[in-house]
N, C-alpha and C. Protein backbone atom coordinates (compact mmCIF):
# COMPACT_ATOMS: atom_id res chain seq x y z
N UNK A 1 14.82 -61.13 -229.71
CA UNK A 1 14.93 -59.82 -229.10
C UNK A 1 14.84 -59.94 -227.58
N UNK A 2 13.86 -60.64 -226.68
CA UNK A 2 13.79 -61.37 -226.02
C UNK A 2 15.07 -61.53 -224.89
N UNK A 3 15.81 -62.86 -226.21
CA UNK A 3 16.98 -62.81 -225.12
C UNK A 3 17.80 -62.23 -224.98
N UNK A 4 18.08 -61.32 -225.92
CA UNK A 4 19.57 -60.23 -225.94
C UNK A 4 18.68 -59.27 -224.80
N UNK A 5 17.91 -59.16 -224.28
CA UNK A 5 17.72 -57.78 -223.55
C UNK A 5 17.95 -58.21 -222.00
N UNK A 6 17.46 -60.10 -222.10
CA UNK A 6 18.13 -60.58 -221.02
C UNK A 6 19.35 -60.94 -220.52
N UNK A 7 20.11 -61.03 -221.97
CA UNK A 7 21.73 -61.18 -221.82
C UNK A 7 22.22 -60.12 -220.88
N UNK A 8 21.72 -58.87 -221.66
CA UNK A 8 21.68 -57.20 -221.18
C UNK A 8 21.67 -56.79 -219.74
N UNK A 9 20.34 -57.40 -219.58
CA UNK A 9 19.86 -57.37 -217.73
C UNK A 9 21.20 -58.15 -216.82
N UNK A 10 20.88 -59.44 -217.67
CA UNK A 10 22.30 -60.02 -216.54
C UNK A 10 23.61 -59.71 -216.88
N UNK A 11 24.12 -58.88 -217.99
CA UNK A 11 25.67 -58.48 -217.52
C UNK A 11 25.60 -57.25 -216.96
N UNK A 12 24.33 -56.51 -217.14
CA UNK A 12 24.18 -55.52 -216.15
C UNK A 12 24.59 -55.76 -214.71
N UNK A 13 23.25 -56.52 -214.29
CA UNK A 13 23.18 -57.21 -213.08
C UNK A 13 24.54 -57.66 -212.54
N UNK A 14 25.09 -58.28 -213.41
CA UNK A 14 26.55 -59.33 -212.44
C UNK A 14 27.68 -58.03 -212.79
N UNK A 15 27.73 -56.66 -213.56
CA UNK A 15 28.46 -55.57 -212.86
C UNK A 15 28.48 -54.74 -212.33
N UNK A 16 27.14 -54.96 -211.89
CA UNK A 16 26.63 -54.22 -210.37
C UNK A 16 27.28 -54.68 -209.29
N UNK A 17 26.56 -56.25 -209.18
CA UNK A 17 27.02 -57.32 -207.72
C UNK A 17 28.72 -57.10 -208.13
N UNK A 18 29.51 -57.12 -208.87
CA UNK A 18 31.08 -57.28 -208.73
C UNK A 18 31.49 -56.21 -208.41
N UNK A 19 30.71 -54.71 -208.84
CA UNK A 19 31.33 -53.64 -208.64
C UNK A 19 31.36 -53.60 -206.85
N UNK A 20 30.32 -53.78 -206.46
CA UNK A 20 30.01 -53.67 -204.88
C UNK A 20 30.70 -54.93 -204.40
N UNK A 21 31.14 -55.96 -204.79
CA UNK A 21 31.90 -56.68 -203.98
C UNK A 21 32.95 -56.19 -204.00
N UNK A 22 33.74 -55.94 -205.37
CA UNK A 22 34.94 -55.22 -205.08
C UNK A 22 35.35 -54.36 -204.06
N UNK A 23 34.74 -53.03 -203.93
CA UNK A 23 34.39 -52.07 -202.81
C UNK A 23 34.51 -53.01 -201.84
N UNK A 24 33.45 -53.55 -201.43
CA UNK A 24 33.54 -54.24 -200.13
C UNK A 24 34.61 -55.15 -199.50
N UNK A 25 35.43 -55.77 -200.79
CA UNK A 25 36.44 -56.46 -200.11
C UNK A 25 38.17 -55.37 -200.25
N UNK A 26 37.53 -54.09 -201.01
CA UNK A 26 38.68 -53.05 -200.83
C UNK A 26 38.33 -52.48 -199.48
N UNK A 27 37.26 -52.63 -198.91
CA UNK A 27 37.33 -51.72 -197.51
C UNK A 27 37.60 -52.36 -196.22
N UNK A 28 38.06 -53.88 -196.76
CA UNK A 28 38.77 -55.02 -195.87
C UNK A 28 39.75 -55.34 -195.95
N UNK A 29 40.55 -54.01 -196.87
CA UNK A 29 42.13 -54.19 -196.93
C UNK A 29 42.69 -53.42 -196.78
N UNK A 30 43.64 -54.29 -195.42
CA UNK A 30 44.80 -53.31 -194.56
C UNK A 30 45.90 -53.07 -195.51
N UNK A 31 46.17 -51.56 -196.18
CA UNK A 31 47.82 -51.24 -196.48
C UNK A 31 48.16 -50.37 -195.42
N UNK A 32 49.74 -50.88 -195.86
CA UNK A 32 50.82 -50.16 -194.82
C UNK A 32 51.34 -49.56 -195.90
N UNK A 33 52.54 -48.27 -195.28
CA UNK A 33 54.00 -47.33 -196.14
C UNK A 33 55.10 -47.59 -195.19
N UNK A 34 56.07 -47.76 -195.94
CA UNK A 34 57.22 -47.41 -195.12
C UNK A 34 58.02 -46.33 -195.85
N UNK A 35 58.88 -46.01 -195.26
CA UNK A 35 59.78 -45.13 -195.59
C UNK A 35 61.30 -45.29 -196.02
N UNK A 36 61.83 -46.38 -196.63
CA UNK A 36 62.86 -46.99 -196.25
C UNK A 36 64.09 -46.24 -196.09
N UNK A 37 64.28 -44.75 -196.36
CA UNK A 37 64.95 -43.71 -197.08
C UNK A 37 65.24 -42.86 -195.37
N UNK A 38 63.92 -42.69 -194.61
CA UNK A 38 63.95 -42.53 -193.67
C UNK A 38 64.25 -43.35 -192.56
N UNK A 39 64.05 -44.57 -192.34
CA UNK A 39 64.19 -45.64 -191.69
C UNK A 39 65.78 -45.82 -191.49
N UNK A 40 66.60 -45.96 -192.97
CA UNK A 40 67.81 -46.03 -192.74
C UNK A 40 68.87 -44.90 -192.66
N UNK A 41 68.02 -44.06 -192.09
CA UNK A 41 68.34 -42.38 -191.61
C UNK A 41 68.65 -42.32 -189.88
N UNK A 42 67.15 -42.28 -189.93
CA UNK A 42 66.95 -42.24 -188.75
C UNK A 42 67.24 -43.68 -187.57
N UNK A 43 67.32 -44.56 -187.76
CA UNK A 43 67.06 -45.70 -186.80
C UNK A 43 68.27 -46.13 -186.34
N UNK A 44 68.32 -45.73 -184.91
CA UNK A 44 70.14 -46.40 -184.25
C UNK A 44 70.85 -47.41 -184.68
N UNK A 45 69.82 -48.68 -185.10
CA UNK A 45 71.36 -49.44 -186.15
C UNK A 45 71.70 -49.00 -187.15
N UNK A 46 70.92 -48.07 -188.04
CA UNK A 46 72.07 -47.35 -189.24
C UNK A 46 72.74 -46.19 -188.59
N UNK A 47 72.32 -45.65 -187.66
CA UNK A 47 73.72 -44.75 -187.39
C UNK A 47 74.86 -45.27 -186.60
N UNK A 48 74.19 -46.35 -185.85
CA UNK A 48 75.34 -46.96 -185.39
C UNK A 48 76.44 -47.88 -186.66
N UNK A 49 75.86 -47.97 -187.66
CA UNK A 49 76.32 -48.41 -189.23
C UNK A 49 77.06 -47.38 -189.55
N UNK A 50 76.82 -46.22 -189.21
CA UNK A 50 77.10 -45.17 -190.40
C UNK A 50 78.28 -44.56 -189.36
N UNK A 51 78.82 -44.94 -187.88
CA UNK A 51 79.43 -43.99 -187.34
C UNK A 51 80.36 -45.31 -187.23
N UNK A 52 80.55 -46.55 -187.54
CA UNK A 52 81.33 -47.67 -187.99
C UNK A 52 82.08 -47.36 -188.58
N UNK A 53 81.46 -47.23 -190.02
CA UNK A 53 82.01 -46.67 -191.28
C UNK A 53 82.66 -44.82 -191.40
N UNK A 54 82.61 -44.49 -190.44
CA UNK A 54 83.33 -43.09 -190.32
C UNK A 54 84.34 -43.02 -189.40
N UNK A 55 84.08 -44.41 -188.54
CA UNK A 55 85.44 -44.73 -187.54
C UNK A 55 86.80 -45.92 -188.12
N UNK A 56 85.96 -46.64 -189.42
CA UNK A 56 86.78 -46.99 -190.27
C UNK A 56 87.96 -46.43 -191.29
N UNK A 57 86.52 -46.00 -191.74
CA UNK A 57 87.11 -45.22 -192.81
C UNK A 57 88.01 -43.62 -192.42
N UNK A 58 87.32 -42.84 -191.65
CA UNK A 58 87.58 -41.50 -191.49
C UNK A 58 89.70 -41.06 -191.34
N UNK A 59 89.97 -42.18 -190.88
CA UNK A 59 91.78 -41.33 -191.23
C UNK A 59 92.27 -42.02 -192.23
N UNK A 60 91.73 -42.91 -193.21
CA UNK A 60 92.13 -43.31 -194.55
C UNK A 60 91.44 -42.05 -195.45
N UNK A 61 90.72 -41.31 -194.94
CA UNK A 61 90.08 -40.40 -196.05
C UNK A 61 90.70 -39.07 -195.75
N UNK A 62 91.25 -39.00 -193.95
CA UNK A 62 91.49 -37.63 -193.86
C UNK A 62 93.32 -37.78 -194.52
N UNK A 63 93.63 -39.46 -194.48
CA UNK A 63 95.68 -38.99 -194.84
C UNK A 63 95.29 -38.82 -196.75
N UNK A 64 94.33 -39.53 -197.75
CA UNK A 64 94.19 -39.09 -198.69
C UNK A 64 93.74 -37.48 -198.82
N UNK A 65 93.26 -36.65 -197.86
CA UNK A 65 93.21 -35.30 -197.88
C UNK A 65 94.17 -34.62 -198.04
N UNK A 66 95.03 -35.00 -196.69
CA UNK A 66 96.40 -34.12 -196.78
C UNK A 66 97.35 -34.16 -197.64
N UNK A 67 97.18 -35.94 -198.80
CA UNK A 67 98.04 -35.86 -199.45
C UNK A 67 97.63 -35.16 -200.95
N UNK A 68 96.44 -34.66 -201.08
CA UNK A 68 95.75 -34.12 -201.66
C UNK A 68 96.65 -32.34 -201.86
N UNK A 69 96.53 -32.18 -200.61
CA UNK A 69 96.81 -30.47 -200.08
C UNK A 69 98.26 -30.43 -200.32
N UNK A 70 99.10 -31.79 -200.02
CA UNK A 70 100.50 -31.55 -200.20
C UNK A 70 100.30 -31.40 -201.53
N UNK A 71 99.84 -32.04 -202.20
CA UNK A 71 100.04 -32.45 -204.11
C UNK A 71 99.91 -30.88 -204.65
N UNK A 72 98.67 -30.42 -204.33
CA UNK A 72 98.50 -29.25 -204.67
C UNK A 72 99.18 -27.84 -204.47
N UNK A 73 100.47 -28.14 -202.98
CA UNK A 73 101.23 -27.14 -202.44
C UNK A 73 102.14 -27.17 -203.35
N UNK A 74 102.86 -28.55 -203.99
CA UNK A 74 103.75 -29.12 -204.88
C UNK A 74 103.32 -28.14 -205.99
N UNK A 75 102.30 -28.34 -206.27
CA UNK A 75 102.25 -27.76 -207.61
C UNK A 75 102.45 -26.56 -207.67
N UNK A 76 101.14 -26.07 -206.70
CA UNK A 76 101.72 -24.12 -206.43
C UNK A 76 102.95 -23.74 -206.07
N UNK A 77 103.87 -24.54 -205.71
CA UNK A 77 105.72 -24.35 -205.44
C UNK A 77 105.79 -24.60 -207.04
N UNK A 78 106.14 -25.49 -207.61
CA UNK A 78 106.21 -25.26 -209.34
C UNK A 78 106.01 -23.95 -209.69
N UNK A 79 104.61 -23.81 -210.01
CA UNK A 79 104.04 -22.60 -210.70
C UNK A 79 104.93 -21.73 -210.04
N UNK A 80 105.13 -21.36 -208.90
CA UNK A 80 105.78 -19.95 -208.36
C UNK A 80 107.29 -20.35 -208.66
N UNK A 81 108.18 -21.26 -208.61
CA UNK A 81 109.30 -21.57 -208.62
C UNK A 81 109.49 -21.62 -210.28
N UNK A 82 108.67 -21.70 -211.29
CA UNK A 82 108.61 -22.14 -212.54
C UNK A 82 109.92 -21.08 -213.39
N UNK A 83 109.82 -19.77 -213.07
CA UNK A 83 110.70 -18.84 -214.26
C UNK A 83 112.19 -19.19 -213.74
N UNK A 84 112.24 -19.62 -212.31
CA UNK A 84 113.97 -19.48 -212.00
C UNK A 84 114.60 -20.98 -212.39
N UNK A 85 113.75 -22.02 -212.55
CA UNK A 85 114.24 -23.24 -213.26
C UNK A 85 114.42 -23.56 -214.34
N UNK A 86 115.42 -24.66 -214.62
CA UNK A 86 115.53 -24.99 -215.53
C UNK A 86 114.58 -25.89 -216.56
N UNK A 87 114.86 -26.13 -217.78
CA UNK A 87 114.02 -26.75 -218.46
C UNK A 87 113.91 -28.04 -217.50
N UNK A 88 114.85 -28.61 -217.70
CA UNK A 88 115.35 -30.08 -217.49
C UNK A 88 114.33 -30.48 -215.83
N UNK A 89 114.66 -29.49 -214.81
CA UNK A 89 114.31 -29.19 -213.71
C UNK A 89 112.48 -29.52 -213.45
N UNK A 90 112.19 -28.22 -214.77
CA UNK A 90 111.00 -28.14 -214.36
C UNK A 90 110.33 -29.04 -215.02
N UNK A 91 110.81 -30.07 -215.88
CA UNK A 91 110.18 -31.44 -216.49
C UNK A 91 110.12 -32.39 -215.72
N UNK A 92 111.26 -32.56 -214.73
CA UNK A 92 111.59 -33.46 -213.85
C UNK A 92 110.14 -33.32 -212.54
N UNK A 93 109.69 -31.83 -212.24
CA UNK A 93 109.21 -32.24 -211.31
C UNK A 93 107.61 -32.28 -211.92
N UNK A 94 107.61 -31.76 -213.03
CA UNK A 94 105.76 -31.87 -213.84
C UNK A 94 106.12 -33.40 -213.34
N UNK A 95 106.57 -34.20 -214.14
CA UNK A 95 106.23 -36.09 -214.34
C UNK A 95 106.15 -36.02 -212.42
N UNK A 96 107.03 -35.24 -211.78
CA UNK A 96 107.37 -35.85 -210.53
C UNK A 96 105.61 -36.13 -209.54
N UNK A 97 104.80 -34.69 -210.24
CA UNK A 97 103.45 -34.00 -210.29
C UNK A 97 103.02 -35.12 -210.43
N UNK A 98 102.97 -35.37 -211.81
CA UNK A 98 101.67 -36.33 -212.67
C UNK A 98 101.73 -37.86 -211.82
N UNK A 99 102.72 -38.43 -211.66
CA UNK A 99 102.74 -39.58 -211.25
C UNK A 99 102.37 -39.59 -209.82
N UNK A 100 102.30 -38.24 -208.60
CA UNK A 100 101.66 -38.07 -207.63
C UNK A 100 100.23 -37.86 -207.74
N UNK A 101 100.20 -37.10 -208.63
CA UNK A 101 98.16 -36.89 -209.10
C UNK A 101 98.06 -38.34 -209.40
N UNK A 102 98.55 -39.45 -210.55
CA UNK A 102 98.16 -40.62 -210.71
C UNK A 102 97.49 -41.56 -209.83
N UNK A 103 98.51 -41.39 -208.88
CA UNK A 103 98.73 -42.11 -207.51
C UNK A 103 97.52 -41.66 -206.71
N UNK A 104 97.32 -40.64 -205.95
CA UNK A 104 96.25 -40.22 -205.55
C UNK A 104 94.89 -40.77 -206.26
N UNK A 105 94.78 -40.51 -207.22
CA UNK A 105 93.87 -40.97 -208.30
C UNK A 105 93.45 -42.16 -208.18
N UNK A 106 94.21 -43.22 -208.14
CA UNK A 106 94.13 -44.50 -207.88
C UNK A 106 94.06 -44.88 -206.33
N UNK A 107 94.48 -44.38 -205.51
CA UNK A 107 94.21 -44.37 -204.14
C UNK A 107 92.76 -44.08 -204.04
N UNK A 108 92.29 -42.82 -204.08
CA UNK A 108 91.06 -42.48 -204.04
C UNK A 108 89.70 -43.29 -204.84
N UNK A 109 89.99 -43.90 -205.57
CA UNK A 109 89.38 -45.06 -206.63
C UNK A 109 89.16 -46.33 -205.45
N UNK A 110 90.53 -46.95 -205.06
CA UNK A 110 90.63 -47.89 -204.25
C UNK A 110 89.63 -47.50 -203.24
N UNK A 111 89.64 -46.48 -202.66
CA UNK A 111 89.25 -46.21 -201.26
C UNK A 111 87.49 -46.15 -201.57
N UNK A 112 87.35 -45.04 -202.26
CA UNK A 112 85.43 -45.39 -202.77
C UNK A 112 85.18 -46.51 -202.86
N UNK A 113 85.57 -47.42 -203.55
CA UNK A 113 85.14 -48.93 -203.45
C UNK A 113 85.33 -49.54 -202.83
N UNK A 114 86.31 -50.00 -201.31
CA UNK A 114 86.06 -49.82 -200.17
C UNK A 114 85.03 -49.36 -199.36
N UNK A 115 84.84 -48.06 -199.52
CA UNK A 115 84.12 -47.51 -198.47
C UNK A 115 82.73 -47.97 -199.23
N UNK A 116 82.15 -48.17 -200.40
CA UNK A 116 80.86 -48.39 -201.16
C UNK A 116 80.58 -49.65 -200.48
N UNK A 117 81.51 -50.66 -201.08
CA UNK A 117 81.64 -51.81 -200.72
C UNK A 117 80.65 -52.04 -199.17
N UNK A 118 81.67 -51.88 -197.83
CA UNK A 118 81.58 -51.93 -196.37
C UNK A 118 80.19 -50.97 -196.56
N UNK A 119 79.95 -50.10 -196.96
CA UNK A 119 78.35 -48.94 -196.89
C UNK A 119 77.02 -49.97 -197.15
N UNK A 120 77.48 -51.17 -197.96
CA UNK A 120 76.86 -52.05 -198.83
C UNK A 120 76.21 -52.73 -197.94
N UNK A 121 77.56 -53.24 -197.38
CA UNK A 121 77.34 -54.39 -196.48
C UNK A 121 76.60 -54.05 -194.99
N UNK A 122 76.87 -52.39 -194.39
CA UNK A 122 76.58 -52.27 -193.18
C UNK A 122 74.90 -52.10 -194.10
N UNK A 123 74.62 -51.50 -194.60
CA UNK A 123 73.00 -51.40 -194.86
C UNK A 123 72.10 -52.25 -195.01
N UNK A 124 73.07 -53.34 -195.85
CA UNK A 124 71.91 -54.63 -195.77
C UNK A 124 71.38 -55.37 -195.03
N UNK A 125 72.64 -55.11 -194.16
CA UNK A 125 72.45 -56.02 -192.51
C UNK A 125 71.17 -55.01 -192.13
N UNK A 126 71.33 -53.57 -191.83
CA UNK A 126 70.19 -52.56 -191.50
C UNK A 126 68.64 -52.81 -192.36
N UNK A 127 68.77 -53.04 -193.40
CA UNK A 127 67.87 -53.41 -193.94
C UNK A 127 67.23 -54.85 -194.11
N UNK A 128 67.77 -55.57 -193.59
CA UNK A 128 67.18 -57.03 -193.35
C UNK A 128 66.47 -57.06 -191.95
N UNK A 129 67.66 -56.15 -191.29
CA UNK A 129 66.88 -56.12 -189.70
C UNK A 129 65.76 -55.59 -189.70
N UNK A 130 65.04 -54.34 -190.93
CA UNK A 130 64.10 -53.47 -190.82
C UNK A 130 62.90 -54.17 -191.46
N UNK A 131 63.43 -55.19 -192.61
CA UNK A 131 62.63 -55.87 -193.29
C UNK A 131 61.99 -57.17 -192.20
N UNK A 132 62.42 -57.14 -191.25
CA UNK A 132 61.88 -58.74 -190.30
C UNK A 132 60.81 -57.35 -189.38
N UNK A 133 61.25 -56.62 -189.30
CA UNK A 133 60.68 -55.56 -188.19
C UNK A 133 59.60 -55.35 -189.04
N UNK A 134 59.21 -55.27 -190.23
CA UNK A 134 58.23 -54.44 -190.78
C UNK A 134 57.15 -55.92 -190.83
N UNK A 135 57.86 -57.44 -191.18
CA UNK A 135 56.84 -57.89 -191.40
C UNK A 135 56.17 -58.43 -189.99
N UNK A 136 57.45 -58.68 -188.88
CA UNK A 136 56.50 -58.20 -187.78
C UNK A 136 55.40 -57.68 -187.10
N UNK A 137 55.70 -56.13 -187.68
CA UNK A 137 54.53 -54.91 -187.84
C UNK A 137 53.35 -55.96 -188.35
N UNK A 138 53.84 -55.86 -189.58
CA UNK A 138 52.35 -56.54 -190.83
C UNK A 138 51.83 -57.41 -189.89
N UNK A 139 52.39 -58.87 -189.75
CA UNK A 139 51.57 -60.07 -188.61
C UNK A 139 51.06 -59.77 -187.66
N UNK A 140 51.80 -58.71 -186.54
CA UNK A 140 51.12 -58.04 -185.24
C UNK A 140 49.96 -57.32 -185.62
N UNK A 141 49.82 -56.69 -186.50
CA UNK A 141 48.31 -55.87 -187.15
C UNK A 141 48.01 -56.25 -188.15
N UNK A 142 48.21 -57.16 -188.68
CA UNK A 142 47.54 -57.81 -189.84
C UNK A 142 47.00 -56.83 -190.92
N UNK A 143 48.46 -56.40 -191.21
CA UNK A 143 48.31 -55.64 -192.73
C UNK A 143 48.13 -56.65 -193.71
N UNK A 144 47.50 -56.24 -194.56
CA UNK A 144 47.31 -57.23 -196.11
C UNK A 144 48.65 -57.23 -196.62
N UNK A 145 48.89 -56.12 -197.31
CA UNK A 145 50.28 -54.99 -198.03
C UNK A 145 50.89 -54.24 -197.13
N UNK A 146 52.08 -54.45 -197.16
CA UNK A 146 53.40 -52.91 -196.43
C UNK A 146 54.11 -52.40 -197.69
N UNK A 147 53.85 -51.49 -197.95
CA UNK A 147 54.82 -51.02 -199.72
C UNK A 147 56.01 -50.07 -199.49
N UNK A 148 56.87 -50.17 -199.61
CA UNK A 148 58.06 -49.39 -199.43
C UNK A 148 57.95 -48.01 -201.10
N UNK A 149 58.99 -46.68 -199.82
CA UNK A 149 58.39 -45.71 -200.82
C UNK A 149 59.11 -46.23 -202.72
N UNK A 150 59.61 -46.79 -202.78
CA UNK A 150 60.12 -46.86 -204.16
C UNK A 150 59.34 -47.34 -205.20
N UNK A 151 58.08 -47.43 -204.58
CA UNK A 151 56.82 -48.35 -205.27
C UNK A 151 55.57 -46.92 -204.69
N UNK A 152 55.61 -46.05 -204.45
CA UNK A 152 54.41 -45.57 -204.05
C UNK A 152 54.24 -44.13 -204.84
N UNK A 153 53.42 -43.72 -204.93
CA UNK A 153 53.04 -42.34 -205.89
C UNK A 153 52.38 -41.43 -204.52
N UNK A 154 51.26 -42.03 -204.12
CA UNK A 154 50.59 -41.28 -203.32
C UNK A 154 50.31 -42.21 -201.73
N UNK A 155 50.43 -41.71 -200.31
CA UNK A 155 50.22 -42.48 -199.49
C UNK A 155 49.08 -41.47 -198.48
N UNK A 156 48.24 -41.82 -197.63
CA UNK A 156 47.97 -40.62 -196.94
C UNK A 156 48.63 -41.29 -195.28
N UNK A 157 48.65 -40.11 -194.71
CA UNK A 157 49.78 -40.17 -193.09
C UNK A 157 49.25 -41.55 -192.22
N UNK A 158 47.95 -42.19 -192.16
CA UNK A 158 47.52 -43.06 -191.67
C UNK A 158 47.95 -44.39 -192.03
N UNK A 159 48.28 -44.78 -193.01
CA UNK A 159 48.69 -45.96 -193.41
C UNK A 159 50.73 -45.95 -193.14
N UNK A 160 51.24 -44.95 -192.90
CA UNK A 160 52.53 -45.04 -192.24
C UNK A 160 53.25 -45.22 -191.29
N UNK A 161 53.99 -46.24 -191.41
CA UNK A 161 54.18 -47.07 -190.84
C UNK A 161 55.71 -47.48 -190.29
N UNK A 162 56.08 -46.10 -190.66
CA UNK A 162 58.09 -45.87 -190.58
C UNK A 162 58.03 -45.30 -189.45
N UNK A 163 57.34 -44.70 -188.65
CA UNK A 163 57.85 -44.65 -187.14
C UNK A 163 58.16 -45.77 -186.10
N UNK A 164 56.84 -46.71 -186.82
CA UNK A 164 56.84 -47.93 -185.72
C UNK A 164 58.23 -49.00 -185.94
N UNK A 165 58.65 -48.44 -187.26
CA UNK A 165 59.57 -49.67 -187.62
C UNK A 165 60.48 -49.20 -187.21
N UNK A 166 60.75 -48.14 -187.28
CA UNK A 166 62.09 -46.72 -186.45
C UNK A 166 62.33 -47.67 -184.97
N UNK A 167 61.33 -47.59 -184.30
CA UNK A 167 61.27 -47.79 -182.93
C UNK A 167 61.26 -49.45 -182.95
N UNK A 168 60.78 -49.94 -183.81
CA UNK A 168 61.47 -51.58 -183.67
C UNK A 168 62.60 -51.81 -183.51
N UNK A 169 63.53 -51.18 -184.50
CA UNK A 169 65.08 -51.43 -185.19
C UNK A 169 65.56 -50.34 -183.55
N UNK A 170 64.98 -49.56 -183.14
CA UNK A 170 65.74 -49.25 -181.74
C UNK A 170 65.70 -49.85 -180.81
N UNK A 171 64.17 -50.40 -180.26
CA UNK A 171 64.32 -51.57 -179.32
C UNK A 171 65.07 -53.23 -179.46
N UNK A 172 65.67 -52.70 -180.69
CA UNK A 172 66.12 -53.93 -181.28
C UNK A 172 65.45 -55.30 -181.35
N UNK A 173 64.47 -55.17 -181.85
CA UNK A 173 63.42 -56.12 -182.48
C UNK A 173 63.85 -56.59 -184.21
């Protein structure tokens, strides 16, 4: 009886001392947040990324527009032209339709994956640059952890850490 009450005392005892070390070596650990959502919003190399990709892309998207508006004028000329034609006529220009909608269709396919593609590529570059900037951050202040939001539930405003990285990726750090 004896020794079970001393077994008792000491696993008491040793989850006392662990509980309080724990604590103590949680109140010696630096976390950081980032924002990565914001970061590649806000920070001059992604808009300078993002106004790339709109000086690329932007008159491959605006001549698929217009040929969009023609397709659709085509059609509304059909529909209104439809009672004074002939069968033959108005078959000729449906396929003439469908194989322009096709076309478009497949243009516009091509072009998203393009533009996904190059979106891909300008971000990662943005995000590698943000990822050297953040661990920067971490080594210069000797964070333990930096957690990006796709991993976080709850953060409070002190441990954030997306302004400073904002202003890295602008001074171009």
């Amino acid at each position: 009886m004896k020794v079970s009450s001393m077994k008792l005392f000491f696993a008491l005892l040793l989850a006392t001392v662990s509980t309080f070390a724990v604590s103590a070596q949680a109140q010696d650990l630096k976390i950081g947040y980032v924002n990565s959502e914001r970061v590649l919003r806000e920070a001059e190399p992604a808009k300078k990324a993002q106004a790339k990709l709109e000086a690329e892309f932007g008159k491959r998207e605006k001549d698929l527009n217009d040929q969009n508006a023609a397709l659709r004028a085509q059609a509304e000329k059909l529909d209104k032209d439809s009672p004074t034609l002939s069968e033959a006529e108005k078959t000729r220009r449906q396929r003439e339709l469908v194989e322009l909608d096709r076309d478009l269709q497949r243009k516009h396919r091509e072009f998203q994956e393009d533009l996904t593609q190059r979106k891909n590529e300008e971000l990662s570059s943005v995000a590698e640059r943000a990822n050297r900037a953040i661990k920067a951050i971490g080594d210069a202040e000797h964070y333990d952890i930096i957690l990006q939001d796709q991993l976080v539930i709850y953060f409070s405003g002190r441990v954030d850490l997306t302004k400073k990285v904002i202003d890295a990726l602008n001074a171009g750090k």
